[in-house]
Protein backbone atom coordinates (compact mmCIF):
# COMPACT_ATOMS: atom_id res chain seq x y z
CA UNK A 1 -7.76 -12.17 -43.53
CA UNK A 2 -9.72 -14.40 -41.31
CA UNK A 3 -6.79 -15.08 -38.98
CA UNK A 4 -6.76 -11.38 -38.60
CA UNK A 5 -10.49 -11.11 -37.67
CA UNK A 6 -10.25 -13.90 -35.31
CA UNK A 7 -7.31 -11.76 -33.79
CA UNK A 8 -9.51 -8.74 -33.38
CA UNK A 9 -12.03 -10.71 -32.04
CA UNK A 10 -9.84 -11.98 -29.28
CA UNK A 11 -8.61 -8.92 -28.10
CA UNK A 12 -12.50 -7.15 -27.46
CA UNK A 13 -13.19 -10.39 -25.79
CA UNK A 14 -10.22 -10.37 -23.45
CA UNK A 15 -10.59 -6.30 -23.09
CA UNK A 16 -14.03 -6.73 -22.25
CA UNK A 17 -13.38 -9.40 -19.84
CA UNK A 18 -12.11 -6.97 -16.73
CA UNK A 19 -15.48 -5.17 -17.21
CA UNK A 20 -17.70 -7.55 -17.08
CA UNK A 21 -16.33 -9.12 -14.54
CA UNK A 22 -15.19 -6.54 -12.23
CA UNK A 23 -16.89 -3.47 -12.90
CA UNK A 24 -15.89 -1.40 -9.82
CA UNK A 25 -12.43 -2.29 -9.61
CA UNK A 26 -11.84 -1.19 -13.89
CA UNK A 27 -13.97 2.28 -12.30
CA UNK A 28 -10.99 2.45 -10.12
CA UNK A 29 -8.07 1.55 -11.92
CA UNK A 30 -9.49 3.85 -14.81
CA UNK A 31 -9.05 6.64 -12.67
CA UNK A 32 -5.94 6.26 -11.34
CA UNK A 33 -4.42 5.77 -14.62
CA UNK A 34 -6.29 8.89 -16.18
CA UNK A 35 -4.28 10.83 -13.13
CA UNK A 36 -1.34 9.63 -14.20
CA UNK A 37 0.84 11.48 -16.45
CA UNK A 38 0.51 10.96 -19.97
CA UNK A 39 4.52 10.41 -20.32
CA UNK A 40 3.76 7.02 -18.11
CA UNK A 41 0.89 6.05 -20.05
CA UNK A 42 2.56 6.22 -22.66
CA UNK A 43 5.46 3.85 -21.55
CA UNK A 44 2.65 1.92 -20.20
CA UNK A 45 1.31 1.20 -24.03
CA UNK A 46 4.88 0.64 -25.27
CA UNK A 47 5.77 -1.42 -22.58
CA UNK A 48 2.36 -3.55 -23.80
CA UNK A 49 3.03 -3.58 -27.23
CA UNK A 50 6.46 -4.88 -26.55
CA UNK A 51 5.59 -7.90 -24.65
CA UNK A 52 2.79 -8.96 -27.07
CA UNK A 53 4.80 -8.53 -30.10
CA UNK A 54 7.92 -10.51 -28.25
CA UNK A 55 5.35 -12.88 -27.44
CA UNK A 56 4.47 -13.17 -30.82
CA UNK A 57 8.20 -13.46 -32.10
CA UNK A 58 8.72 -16.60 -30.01
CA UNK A 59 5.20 -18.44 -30.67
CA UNK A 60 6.21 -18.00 -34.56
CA UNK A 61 9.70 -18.85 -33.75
């Protein structure tokens, strides 16, 4: 159970990161992906998901 909470703790720090440190540019990119159609945003997420859970396939492998 800790593991887990450090995990969670990780990701808000590294999704917070872009924010903090480029305000403007997240103000942009925010809008250009809420234009986007939600069928790409979608394969956007999946796309995500995929690549962290490979990732964390081959650091437990």
């Amino acid at each position: 159970m800790k593991l887990f909470i450090l995990l969670i703790g990780m990701v808000l720090i590294f999704e917070g990161l872009p924010y903090v440190a480029a305000p403007e540019s997240m103000q942009v990119w925010l809008k250009k992906i809420s234009e986007m159609r939600p069928e790409h945003v979608r394969i956007m997420g999946l796309t995500a998901m995929a690549v962290g859970l490979l990732l964390c396939w081959i650091i437990q492998g």
